[in-house]
PDB file of N, CA and C in Angstrom:
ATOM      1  N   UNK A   1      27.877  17.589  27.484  1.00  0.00           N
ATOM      2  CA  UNK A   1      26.989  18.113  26.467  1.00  0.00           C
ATOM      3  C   UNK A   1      26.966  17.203  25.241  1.00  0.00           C
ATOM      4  N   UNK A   2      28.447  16.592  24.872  1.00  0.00           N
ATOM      5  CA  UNK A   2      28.364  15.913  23.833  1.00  0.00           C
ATOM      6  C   UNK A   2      27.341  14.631  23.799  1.00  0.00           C
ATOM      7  N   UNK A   3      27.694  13.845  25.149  1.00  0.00           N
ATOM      8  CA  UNK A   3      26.962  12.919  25.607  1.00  0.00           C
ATOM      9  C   UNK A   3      25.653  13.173  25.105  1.00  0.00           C
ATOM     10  N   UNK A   4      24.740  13.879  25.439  1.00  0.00           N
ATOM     11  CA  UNK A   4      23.076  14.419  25.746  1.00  0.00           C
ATOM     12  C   UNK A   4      23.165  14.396  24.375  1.00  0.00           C
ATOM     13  N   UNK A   5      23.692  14.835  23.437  1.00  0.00           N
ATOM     14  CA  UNK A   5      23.244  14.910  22.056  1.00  0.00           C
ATOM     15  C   UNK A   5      23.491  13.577  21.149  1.00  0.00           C
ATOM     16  N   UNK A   6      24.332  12.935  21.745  1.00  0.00           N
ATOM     17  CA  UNK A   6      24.644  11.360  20.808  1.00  0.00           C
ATOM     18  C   UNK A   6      23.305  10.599  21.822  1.00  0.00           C
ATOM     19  N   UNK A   7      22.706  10.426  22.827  1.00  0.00           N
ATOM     20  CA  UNK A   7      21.843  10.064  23.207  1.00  0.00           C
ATOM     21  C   UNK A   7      20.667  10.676  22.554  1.00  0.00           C
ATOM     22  N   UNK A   8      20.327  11.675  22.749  1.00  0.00           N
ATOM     23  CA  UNK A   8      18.932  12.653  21.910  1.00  0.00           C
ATOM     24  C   UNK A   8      19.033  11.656  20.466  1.00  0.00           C
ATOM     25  N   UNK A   9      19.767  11.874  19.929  1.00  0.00           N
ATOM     26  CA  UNK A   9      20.283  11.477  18.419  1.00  0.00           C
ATOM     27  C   UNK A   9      19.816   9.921  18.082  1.00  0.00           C
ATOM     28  N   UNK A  10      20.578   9.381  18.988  1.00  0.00           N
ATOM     29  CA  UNK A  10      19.913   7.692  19.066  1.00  0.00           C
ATOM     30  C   UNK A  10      18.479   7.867  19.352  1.00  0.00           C
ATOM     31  N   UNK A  11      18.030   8.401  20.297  1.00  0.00           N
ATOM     32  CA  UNK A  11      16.363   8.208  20.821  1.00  0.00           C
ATOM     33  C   UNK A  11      15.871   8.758  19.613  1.00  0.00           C
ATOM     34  N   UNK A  12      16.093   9.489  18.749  1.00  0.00           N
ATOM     35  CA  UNK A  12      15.613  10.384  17.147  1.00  0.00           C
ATOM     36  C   UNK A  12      15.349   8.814  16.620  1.00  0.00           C
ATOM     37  N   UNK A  13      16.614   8.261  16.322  1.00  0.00           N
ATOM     38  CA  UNK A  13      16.694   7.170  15.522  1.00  0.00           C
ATOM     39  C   UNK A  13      15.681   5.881  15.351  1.00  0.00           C
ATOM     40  N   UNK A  14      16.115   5.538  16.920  1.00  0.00           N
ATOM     41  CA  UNK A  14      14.926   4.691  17.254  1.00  0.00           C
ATOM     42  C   UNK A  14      13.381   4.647  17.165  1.00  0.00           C
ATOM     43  N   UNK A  15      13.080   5.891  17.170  1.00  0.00           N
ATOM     44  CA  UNK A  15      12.096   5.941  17.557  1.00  0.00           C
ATOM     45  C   UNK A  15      11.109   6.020  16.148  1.00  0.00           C
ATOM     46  N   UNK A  16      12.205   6.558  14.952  1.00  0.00           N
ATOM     47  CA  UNK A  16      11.814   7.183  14.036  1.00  0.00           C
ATOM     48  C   UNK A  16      11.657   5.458  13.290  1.00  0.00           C
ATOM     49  N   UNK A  17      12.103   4.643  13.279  1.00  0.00           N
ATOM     50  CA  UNK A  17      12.419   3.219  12.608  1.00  0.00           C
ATOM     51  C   UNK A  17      11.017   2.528  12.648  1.00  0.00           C
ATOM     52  N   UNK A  18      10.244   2.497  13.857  1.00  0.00           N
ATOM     53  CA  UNK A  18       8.897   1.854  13.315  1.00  0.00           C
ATOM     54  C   UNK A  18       7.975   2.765  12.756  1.00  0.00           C
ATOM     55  N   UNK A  19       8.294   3.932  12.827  1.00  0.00           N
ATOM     56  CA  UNK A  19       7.036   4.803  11.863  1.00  0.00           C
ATOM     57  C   UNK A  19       7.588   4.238   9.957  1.00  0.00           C
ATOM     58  N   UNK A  20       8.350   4.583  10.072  1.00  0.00           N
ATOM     59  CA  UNK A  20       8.894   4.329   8.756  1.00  0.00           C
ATOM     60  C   UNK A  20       8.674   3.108   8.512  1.00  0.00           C
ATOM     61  N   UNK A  21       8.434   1.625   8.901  1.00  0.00           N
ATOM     62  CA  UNK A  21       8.148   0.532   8.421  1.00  0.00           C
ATOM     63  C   UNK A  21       6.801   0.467   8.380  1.00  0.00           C
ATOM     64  N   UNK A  22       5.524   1.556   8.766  1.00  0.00           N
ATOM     65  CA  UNK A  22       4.600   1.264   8.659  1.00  0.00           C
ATOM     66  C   UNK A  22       3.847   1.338   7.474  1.00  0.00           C
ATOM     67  N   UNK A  23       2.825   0.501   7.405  1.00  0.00           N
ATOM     68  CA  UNK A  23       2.058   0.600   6.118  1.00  0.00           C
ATOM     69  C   UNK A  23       1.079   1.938   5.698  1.00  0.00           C
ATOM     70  N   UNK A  24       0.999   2.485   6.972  1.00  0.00           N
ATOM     71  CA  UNK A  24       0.017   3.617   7.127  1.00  0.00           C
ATOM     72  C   UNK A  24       0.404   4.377   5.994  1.00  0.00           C
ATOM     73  N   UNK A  25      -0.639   5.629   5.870  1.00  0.00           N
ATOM     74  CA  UNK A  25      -0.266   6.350   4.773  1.00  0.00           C
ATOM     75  C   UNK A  25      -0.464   8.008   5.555  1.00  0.00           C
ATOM     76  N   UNK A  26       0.899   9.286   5.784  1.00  0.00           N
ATOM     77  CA  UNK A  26       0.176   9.933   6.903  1.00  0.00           C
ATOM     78  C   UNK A  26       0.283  11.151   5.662  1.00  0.00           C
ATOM     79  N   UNK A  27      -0.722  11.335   4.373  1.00  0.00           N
ATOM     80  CA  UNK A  27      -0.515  12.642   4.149  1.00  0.00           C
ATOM     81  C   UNK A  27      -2.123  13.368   4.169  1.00  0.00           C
ATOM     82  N   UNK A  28      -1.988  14.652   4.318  1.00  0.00           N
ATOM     83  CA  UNK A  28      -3.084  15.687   4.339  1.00  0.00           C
ATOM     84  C   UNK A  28      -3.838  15.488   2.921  1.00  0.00           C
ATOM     85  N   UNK A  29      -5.129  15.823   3.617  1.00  0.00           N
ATOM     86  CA  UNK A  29      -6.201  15.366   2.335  1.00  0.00           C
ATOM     87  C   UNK A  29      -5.902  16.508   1.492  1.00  0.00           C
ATOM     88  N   UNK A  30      -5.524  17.387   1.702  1.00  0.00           N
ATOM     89  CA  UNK A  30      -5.024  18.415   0.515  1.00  0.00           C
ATOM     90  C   UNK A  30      -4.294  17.960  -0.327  1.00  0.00           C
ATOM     91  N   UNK A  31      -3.531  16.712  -0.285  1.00  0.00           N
ATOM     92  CA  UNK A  31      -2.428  16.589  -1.192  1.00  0.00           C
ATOM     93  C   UNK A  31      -3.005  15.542  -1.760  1.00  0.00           C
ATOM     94  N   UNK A  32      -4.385  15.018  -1.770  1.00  0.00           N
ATOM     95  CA  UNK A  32      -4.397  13.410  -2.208  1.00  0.00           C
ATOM     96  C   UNK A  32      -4.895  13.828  -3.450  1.00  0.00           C
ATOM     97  N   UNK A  33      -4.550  12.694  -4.358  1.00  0.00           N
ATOM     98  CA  UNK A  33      -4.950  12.838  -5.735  1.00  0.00           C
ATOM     99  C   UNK A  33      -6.959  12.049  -5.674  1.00  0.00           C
ATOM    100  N   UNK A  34      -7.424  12.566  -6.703  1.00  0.00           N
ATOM    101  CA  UNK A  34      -8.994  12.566  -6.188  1.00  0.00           C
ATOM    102  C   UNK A  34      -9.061  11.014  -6.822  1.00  0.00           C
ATOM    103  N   UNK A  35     -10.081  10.692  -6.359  1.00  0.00           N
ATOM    104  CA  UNK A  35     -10.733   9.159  -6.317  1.00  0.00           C
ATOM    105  C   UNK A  35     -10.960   8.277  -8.126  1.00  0.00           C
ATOM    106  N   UNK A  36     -11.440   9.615  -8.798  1.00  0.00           N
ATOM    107  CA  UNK A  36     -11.112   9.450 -10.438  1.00  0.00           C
ATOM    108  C   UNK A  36      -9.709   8.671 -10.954  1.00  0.00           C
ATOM    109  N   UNK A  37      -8.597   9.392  -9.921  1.00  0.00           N
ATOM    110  CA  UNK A  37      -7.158   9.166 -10.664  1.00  0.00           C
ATOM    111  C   UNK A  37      -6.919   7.748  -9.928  1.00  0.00           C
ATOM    112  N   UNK A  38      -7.308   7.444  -8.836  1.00  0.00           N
ATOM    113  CA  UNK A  38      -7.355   5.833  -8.604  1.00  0.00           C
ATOM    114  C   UNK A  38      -8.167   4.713  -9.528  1.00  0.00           C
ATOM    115  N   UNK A  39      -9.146   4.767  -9.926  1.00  0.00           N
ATOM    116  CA  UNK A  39      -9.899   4.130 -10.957  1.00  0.00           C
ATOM    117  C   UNK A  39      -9.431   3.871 -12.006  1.00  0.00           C
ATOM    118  N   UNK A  40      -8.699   5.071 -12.717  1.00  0.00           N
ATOM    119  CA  UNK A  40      -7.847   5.224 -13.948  1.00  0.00           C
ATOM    120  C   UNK A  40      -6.467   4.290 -13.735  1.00  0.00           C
ATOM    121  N   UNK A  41      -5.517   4.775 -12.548  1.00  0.00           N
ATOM    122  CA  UNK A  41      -4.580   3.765 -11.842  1.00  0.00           C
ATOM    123  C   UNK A  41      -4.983   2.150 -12.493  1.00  0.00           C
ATOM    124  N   UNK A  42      -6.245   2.004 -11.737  1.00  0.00           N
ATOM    125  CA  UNK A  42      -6.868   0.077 -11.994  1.00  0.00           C
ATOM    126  C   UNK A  42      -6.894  -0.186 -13.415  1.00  0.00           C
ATOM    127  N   UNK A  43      -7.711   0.910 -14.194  1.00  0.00           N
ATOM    128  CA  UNK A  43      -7.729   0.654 -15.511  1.00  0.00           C
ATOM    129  C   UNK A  43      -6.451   0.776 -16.264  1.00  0.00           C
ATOM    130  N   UNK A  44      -5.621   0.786 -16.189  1.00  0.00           N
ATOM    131  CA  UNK A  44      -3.929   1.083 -16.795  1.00  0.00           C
ATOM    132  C   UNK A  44      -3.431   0.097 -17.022  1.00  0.00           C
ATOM    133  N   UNK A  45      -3.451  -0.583 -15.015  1.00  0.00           N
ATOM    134  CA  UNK A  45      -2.938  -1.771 -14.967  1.00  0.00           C
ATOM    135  C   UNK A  45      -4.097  -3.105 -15.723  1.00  0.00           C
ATOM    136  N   UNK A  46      -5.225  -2.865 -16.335  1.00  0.00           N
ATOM    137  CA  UNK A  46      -6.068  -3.627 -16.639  1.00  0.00           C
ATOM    138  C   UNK A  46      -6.881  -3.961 -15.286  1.00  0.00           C
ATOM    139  N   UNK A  47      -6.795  -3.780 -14.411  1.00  0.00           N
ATOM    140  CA  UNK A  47      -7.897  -4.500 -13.118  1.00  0.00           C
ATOM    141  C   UNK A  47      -9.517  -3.939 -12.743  1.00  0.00           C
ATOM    142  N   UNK A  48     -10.416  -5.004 -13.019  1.00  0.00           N
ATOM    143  CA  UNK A  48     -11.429  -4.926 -12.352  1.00  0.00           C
ATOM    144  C   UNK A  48     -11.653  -4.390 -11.490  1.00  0.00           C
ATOM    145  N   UNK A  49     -12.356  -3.015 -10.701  1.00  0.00           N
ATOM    146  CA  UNK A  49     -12.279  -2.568  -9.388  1.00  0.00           C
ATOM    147  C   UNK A  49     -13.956  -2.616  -9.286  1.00  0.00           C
ATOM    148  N   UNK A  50     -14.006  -3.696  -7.917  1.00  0.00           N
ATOM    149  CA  UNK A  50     -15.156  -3.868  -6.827  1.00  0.00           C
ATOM    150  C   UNK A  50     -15.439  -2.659  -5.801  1.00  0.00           C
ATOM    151  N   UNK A  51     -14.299  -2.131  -5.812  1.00  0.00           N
ATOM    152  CA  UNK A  51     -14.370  -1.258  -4.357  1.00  0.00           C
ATOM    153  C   UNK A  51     -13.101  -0.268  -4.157  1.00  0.00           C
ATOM    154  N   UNK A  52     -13.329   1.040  -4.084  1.00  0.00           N
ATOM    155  CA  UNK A  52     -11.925   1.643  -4.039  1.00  0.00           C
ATOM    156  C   UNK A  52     -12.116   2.395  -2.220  1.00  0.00           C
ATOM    157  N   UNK A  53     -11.439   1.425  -1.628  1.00  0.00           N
ATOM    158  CA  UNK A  53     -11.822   3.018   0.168  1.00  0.00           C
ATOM    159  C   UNK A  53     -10.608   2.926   0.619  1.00  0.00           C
ATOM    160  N   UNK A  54     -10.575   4.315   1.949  1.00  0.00           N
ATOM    161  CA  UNK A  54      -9.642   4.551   2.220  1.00  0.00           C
ATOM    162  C   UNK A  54      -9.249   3.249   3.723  1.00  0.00           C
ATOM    163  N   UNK A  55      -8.384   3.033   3.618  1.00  0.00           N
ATOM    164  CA  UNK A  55      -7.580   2.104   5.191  1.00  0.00           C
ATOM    165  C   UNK A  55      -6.455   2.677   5.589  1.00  0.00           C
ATOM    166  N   UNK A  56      -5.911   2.642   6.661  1.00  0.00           N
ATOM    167  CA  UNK A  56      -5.022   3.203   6.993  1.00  0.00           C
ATOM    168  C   UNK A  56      -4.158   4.888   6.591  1.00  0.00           C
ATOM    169  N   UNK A  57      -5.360   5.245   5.979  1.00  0.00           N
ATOM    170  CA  UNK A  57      -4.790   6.709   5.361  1.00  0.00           C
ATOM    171  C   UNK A  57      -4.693   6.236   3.918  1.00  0.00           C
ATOM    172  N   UNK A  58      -4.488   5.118   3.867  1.00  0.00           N
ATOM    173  CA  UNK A  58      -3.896   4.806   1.810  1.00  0.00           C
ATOM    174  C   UNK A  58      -5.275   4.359   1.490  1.00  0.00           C
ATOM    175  N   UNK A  59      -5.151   4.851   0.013  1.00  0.00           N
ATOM    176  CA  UNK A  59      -6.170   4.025  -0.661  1.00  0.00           C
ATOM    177  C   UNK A  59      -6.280   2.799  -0.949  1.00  0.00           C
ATOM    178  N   UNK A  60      -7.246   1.804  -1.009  1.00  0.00           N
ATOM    179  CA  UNK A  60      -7.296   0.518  -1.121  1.00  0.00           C
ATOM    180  C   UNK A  60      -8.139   0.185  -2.472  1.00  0.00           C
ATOM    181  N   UNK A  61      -7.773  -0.444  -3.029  1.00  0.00           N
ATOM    182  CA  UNK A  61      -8.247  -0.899  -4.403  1.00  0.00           C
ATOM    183  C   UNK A  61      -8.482  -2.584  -4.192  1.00  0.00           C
ATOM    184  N   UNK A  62      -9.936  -2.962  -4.385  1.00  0.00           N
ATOM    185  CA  UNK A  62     -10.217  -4.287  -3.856  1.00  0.00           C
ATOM    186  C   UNK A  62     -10.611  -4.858  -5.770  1.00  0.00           C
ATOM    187  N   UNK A  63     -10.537  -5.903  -6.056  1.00  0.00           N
ATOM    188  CA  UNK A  63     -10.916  -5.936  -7.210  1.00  0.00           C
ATOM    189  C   UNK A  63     -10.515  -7.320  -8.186  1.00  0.00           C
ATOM    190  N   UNK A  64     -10.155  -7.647  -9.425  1.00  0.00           N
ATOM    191  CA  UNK A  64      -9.468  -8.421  -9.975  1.00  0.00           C
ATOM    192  C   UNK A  64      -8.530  -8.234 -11.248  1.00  0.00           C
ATOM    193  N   UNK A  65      -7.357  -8.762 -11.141  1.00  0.00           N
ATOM    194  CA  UNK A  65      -6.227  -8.113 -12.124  1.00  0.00           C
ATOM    195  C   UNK A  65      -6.866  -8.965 -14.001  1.00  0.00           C
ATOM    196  N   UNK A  66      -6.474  -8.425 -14.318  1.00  0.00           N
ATOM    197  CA  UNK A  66      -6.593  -8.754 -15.956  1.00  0.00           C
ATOM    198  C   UNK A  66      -6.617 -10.296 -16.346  1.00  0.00           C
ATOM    199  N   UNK A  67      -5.759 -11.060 -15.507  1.00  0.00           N
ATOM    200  CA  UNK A  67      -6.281 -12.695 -15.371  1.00  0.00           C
ATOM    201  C   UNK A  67      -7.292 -13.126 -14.527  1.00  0.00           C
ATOM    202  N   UNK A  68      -7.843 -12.109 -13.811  1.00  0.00           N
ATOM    203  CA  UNK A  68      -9.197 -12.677 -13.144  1.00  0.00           C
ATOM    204  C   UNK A  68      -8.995 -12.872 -11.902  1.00  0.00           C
ATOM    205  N   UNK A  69      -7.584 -12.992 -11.565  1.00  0.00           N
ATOM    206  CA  UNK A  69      -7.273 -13.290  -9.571  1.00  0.00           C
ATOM    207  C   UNK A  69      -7.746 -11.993  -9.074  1.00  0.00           C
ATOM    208  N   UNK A  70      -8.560 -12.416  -8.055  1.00  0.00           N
ATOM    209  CA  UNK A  70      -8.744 -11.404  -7.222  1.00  0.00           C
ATOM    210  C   UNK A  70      -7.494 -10.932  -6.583  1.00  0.00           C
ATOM    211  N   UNK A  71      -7.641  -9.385  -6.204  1.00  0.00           N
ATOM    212  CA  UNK A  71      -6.580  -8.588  -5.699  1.00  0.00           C
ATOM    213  C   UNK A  71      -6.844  -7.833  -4.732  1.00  0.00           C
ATOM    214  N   UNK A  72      -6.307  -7.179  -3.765  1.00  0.00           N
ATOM    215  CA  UNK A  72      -6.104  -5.840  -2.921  1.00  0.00           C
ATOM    216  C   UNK A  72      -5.233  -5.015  -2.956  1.00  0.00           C
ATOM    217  N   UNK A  73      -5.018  -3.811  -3.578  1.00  0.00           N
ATOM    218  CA  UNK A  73      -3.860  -3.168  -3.841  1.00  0.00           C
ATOM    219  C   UNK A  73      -4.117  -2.031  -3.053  1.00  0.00           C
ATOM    220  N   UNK A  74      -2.639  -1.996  -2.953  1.00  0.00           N
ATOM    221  CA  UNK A  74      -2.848  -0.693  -1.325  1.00  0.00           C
ATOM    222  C   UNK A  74      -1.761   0.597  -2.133  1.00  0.00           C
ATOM    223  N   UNK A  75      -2.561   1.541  -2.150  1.00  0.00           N
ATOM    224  CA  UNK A  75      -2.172   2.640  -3.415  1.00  0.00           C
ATOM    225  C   UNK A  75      -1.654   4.403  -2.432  1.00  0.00           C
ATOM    226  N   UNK A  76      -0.314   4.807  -2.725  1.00  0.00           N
ATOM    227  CA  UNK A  76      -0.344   5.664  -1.566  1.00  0.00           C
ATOM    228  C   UNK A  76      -1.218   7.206  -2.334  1.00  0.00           C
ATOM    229  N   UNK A  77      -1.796   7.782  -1.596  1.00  0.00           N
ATOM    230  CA  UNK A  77      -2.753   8.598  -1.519  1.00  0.00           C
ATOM    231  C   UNK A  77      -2.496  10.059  -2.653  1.00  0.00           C
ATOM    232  N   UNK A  78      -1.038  10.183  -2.325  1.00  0.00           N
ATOM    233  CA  UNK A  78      -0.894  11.555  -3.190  1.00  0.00           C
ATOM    234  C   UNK A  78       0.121  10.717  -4.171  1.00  0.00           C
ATOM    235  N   UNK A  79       1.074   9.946  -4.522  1.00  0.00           N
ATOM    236  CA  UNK A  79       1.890   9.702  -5.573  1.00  0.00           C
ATOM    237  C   UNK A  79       1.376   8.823  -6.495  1.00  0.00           C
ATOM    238  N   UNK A  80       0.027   8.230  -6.139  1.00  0.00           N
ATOM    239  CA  UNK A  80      -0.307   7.097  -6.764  1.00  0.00           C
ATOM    240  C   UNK A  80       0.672   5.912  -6.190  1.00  0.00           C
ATOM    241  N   UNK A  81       1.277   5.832  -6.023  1.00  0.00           N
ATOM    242  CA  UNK A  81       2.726   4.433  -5.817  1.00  0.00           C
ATOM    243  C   UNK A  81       1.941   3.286  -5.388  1.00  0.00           C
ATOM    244  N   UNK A  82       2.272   2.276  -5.775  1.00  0.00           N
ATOM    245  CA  UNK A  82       1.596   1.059  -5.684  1.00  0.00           C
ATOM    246  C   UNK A  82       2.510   0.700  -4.324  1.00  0.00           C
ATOM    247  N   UNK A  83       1.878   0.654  -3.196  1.00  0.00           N
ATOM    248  CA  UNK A  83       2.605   0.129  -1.875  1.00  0.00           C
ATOM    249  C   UNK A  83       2.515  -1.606  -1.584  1.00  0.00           C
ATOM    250  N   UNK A  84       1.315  -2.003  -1.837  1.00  0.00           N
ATOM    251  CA  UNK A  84       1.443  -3.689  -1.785  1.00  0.00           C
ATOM    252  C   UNK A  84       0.525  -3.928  -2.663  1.00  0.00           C
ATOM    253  N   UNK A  85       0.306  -5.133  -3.153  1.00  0.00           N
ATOM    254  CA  UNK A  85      -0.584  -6.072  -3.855  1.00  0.00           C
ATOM    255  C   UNK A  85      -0.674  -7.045  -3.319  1.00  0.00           C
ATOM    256  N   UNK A  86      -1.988  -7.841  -2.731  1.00  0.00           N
ATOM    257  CA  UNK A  86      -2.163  -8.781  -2.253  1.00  0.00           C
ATOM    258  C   UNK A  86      -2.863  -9.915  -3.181  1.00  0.00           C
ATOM    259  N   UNK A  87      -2.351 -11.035  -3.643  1.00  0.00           N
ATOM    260  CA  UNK A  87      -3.167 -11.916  -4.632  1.00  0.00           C
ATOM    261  C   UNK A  87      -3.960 -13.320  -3.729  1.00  0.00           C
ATOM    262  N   UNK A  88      -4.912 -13.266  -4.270  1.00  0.00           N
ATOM    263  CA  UNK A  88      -6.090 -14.726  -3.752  1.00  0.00           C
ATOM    264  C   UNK A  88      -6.074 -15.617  -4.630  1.00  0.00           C
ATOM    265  N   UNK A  89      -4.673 -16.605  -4.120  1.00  0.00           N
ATOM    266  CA  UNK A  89      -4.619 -17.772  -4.966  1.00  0.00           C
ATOM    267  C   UNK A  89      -5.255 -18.911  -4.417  1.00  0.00           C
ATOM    268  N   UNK A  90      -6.136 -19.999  -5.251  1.00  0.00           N
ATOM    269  CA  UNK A  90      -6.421 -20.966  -5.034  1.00  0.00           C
ATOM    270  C   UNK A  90      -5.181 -21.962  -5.086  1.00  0.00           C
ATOM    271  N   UNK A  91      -5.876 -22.780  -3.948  1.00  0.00           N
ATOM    272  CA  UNK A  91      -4.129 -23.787  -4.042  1.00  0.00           C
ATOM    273  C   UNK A  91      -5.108 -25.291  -4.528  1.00  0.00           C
ATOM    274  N   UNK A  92      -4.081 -26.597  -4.557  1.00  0.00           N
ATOM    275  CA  UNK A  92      -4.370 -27.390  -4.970  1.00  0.00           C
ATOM    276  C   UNK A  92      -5.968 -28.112  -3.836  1.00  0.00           C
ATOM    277  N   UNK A  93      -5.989 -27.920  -2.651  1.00  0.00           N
ATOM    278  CA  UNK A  93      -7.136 -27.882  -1.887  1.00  0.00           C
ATOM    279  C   UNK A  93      -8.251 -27.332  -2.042  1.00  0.00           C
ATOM    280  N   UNK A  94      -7.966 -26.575  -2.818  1.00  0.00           N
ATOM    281  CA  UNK A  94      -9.717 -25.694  -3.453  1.00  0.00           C
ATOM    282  C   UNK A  94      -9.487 -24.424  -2.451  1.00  0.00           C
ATOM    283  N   UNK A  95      -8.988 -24.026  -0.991  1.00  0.00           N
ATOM    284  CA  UNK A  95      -9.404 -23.136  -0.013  1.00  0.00           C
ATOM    285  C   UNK A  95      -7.881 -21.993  -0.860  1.00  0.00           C
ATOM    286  N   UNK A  96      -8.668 -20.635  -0.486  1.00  0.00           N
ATOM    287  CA  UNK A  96      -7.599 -19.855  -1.060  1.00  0.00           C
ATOM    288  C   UNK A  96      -6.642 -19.251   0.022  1.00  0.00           C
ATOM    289  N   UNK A  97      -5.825 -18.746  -0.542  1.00  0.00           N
ATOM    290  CA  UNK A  97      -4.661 -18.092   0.566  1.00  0.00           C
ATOM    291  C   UNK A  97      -3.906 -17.198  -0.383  1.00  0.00           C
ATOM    292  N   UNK A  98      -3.469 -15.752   0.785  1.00  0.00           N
ATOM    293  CA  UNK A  98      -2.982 -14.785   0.192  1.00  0.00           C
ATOM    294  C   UNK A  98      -1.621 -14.993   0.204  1.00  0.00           C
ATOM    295  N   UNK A  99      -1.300 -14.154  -0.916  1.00  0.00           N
ATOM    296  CA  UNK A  99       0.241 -13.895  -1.247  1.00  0.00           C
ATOM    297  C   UNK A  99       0.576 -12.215  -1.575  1.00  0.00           C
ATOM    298  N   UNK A 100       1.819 -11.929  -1.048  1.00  0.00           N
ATOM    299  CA  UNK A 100       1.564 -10.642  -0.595  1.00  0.00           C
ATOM    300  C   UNK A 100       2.693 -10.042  -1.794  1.00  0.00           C
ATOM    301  N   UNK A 101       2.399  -8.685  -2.314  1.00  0.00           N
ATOM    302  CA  UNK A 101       3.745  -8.495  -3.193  1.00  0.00           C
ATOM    303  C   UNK A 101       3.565  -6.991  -2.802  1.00  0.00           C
ATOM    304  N   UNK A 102       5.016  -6.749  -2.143  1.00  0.00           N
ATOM    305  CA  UNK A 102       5.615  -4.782  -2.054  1.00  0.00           C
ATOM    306  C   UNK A 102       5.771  -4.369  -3.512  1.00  0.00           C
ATOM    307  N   UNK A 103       5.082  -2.707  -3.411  1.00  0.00           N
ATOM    308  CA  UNK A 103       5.030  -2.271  -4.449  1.00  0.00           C
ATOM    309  C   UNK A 103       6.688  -2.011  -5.237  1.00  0.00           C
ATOM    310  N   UNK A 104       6.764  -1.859  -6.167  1.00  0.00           N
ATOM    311  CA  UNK A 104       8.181  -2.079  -6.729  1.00  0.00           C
ATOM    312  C   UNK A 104       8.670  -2.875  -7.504  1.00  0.00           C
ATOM    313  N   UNK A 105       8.293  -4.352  -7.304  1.00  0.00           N
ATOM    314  CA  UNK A 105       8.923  -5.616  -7.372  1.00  0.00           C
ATOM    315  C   UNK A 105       7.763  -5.697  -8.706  1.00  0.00           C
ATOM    316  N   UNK A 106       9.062  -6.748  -9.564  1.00  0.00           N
ATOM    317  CA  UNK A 106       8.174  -7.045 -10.940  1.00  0.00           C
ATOM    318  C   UNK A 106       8.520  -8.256 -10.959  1.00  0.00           C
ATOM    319  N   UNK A 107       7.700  -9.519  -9.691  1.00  0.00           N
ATOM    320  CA  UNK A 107       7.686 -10.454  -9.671  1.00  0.00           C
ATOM    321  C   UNK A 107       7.382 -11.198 -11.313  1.00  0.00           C
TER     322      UNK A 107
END
């Protein structure tokens, strides 16, 4: 019996480890904060917003930060929490390429 439950227990574990690394966002539209309080979010941080839609369940904020780099910020649905920021830097080649920043970090 003990066996079956330290096995159950591991298969819990495992299984539970790639949901949790995902970017998805899984909450009920009942709980999301309305589309106003994302806009306000952009304007706080100072950013230009082109486009606010939903991807993966999270909100997406497409737009440009207060220095003018374009951005993608991936915003979770009911806490507001800033989950990633993606920046469009030009490099010394003229062609741009992203750089990715998890929400949290005060690069």
């Amino acid at each position: 019996m003990q066996k079956t439950l330290t096995i159950l227990g591991f298969l819990a574990v495992l299984s539970a480890g790639p949901a949790l690394a995902s970017d998805d966002c899984f909450v009920p539209m009942a709980d999301w904060q309305p589309r106003d309080a994302v806009a306000r979010l952009a304007a706080e941080n100072g950013w230009t917003v082109r486009r606010i839609k939903i991807d993966d369940g999270c909100y997406e904020i497409e737009g440009a930060d207060a220095a003018g780099r374009r951005i993608e910020v991936t915003v979770h649905p009911s806490t507001l929490e800033l989950i990633e920021i993606e920046y469009e830097i030009d490099d010394d080649n003229g062609d741009g390429s992203d750089q990715n920043h998890e929400g949290g970090d005060d690069d």
